[in-house]
Structures are given as structure tokens and as C-alpha cells.
N, C-alpha and C. Protein backbone atom coordinates (compact mmCIF):
# COMPACT_ATOMS: atom_id res chain seq x y z
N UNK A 1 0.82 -1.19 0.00
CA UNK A 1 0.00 0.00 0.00
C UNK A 1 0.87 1.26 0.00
N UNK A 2 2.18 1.08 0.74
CA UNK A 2 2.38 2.74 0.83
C UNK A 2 3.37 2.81 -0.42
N UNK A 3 4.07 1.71 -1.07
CA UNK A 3 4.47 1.71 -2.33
C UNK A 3 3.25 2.78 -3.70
N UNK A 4 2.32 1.98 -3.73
CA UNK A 4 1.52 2.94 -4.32
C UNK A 4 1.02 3.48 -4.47
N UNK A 5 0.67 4.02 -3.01
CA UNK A 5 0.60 5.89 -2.33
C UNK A 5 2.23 6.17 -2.62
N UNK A 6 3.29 6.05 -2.53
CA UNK A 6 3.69 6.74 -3.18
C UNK A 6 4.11 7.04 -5.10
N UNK A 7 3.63 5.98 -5.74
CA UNK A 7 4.08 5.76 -7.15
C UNK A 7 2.81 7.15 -7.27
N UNK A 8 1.48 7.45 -6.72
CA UNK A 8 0.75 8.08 -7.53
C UNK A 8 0.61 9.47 -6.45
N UNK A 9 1.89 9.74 -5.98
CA UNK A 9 1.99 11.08 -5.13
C UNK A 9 1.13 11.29 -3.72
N UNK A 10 0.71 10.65 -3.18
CA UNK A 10 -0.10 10.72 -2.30
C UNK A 10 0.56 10.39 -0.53
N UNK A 11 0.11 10.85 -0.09
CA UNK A 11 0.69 11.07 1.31
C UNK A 11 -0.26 10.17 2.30
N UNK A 12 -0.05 9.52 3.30
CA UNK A 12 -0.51 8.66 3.66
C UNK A 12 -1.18 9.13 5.17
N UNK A 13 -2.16 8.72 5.86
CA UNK A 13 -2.06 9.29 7.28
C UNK A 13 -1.22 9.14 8.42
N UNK A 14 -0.91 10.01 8.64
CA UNK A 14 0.10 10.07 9.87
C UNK A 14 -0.11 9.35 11.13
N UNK A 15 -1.79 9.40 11.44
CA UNK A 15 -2.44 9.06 12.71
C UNK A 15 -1.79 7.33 13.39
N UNK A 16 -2.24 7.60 14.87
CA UNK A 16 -1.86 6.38 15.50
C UNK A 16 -2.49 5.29 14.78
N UNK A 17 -2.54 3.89 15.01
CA UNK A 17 -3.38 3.18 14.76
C UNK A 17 -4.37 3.04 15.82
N UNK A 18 -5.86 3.30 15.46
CA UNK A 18 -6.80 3.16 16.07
C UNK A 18 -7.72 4.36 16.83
N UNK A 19 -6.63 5.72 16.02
CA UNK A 19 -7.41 6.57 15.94
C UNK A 19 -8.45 7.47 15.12
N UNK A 20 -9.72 7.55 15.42
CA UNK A 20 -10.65 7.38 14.31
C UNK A 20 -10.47 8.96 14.02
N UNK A 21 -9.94 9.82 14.60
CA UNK A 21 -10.18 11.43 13.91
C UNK A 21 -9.13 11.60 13.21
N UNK A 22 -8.97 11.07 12.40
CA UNK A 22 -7.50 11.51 11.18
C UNK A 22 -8.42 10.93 10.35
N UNK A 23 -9.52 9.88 9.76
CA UNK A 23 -10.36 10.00 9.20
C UNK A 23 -11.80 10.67 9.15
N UNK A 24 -12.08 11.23 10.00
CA UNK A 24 -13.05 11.23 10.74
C UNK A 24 -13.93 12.23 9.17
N UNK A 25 -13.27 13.16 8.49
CA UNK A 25 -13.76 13.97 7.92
C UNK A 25 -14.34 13.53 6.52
N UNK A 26 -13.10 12.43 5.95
CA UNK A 26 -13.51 11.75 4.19
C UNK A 26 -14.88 10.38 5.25
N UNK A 27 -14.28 9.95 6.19
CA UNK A 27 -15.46 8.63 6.58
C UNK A 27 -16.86 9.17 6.46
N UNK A 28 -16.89 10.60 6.75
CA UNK A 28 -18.78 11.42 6.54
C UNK A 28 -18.63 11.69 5.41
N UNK A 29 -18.00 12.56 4.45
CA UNK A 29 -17.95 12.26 2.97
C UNK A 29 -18.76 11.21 2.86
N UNK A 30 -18.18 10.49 2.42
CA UNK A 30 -18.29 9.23 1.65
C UNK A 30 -19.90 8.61 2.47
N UNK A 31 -19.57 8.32 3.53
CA UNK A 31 -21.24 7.85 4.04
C UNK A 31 -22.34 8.86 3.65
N UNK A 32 -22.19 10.48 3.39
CA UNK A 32 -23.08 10.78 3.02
C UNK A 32 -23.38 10.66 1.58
N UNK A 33 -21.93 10.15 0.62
CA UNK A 33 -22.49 10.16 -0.99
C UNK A 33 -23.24 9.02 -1.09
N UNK A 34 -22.39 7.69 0.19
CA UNK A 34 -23.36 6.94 -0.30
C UNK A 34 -25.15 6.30 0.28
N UNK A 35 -25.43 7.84 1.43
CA UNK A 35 -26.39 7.60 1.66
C UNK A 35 -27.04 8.36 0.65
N UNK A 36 -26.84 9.64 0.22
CA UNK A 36 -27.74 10.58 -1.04
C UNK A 36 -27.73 9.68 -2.26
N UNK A 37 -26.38 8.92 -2.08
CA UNK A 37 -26.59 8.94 -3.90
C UNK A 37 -26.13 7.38 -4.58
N UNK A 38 -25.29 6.70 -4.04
CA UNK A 38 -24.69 5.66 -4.05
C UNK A 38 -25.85 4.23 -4.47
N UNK A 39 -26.82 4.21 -3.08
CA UNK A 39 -27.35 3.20 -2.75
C UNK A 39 -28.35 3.48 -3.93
N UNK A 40 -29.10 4.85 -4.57
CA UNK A 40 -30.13 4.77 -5.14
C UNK A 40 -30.12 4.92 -6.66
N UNK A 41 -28.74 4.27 -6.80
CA UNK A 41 -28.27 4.40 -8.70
C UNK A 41 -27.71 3.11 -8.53
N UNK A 42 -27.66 2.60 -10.08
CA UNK A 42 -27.19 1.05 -10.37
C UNK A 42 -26.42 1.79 -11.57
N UNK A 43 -24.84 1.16 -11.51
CA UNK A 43 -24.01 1.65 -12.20
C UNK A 43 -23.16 0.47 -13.23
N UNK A 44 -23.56 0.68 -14.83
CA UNK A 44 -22.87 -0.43 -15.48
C UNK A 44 -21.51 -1.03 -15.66
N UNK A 45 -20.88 0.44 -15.55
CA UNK A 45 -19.43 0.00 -15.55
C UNK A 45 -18.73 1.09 -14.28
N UNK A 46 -17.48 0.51 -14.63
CA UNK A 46 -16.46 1.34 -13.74
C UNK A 46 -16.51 3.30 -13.98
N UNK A 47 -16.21 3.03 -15.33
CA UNK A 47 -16.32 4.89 -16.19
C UNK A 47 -17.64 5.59 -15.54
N UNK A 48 -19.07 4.82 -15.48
CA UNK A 48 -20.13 5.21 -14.92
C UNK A 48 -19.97 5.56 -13.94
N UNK A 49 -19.79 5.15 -12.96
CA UNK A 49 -19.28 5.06 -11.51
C UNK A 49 -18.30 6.42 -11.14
N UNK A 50 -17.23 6.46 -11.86
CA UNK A 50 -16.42 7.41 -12.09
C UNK A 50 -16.78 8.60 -11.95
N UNK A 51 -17.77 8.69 -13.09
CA UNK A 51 -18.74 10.21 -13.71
C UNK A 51 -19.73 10.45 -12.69
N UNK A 52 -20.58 9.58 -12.32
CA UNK A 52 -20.94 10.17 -10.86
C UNK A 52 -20.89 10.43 -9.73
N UNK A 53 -19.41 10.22 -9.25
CA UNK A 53 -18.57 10.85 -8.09
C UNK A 53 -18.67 11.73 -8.83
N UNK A 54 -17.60 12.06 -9.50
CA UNK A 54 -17.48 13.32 -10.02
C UNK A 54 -18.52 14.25 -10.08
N UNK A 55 -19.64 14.02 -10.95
CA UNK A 55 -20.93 14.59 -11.16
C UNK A 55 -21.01 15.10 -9.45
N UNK A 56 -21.32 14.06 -8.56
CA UNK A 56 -21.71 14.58 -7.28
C UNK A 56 -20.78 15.48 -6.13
N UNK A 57 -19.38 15.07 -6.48
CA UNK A 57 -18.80 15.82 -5.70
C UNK A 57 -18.55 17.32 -6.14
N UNK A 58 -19.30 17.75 -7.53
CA UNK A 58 -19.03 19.02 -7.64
C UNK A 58 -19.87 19.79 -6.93
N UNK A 59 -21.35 18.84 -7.29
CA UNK A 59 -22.84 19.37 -6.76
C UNK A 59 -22.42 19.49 -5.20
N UNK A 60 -22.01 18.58 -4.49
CA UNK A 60 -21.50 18.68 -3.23
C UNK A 60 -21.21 19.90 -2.52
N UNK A 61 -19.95 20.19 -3.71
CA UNK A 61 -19.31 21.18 -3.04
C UNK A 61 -19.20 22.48 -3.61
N UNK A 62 -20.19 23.04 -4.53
CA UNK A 62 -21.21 24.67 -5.29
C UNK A 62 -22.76 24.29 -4.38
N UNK A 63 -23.24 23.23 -4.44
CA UNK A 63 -24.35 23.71 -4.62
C UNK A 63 -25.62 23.38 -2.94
N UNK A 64 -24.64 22.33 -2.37
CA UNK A 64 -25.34 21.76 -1.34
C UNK A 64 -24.85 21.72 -0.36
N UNK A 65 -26.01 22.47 0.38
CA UNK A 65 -25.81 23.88 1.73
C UNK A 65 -25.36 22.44 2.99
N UNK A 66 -24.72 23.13 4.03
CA UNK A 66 -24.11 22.32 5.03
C UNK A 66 -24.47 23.33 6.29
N UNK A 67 -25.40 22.54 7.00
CA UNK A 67 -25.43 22.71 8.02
C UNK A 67 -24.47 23.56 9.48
N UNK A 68 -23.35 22.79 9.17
CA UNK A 68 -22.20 23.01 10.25
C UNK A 68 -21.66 24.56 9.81
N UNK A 69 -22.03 24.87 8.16
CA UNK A 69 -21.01 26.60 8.37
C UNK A 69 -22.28 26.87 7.61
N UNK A 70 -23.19 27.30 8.14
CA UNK A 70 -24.17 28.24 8.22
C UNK A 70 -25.24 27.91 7.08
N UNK A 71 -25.62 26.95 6.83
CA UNK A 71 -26.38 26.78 5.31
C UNK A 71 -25.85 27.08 4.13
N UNK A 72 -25.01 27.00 3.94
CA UNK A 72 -24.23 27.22 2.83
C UNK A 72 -23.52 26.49 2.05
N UNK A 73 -22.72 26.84 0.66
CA UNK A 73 -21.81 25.40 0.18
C UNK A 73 -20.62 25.92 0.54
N UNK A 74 -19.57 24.58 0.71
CA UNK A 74 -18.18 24.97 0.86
C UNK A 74 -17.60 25.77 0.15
N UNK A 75 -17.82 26.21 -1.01
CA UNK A 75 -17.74 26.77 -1.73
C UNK A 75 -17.88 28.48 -1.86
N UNK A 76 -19.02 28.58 -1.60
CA UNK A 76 -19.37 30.02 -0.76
C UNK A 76 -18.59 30.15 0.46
N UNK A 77 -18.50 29.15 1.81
CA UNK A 77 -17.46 29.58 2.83
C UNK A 77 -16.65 29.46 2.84
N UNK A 78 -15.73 29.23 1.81
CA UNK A 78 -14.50 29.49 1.42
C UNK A 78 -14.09 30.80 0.97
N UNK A 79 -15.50 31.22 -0.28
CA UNK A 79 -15.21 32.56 -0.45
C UNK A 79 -15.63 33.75 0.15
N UNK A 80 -16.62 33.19 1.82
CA UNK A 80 -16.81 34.30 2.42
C UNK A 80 -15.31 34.43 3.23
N UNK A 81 -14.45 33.52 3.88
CA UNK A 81 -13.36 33.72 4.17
C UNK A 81 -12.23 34.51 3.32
N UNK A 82 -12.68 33.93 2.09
CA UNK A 82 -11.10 35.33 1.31
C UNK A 82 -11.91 36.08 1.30
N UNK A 83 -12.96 36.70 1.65
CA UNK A 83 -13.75 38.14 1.46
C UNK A 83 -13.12 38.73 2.38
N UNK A 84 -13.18 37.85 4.08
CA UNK A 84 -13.14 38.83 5.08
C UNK A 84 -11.25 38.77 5.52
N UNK A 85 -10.52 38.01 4.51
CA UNK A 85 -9.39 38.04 5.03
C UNK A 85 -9.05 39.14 4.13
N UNK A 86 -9.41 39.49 3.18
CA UNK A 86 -9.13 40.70 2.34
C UNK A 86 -9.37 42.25 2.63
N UNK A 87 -11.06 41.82 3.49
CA UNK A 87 -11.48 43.19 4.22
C UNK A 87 -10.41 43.87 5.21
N UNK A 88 -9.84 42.61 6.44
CA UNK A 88 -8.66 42.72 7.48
C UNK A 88 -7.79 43.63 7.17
């Protein structure tokens, strides 16, 4: 495994073993794509599959508001942050 985390640039987690908050953030990701979206599509191939991550993680992250930073997309609170680090 860490052979090809590194052949395709990728950095591995640092965390102890058996600590769950070094994942804690992609593990809700992912349980929420595949509670919205995963379980309620049947996908023919691999490429399919592909295109709708993709497809969803854009919608994800322009268009679908999150609770935790104010109803909004990450997207927007990202750019209310360079707003107000610019105002500073």
C-alpha cells in the first residue's frame, strides 16, 4: 500500500493506529455520498461510476448547503473567508 501511495503522489495518514479522527472527515464524505446517492443508482461500468462521483462531488461542493457553516456550500465559505481576510 504505501508503495503505491507513493508511485501516484499521495501522502498517507500520519495518525496512530486506532485513531478514528485523522479519518473522521472523508469517513462522513463518503457515508453521506453513499447515503444521497450511491445506494439509489445502479451503475454499469467502472467509467459510470467514475462520472458520478465526479458529477456529485461538484454538486456537493457549489451547490449543497451544510449545516455546520451556516447553510451554505463549501464553496461560498470558502469565499466568504477570502472576502473577510481581504477586508482585514
Amino acid at each position: 500500500m504505501a508503495a503505491a501511495c507513493h508511485r501516484h503522489g499521495l501522502h498517507r495518514s500520519m495518525g496512530a493506529t486506532g485513531i478514528c479522527w485523522d479519518n473522521a472527515g472523508a469517513e462522513s464524505l463518503w457515508s453521506t455520498f453513499k447515503y444521497e446517492h450511491y445506494y439509489r443508482h445502479v451503475y454499469a461500468t467502472k467509467a459510470e461510476l467514475v462520472a458520478a462521483v465526479d458529477k456529485w462531488m461538484h454538486w456537493y461542493n457549489t451547490r449543497r448547503r451544510h449545516s455546520a457553516i451556516g447553510m451554505i456550500s463549501p464553496i461560498a465559505y470558502e469565499h466568504s473567508l477570502s472576502a473577510a481576510a481581504t477586508a482585514a
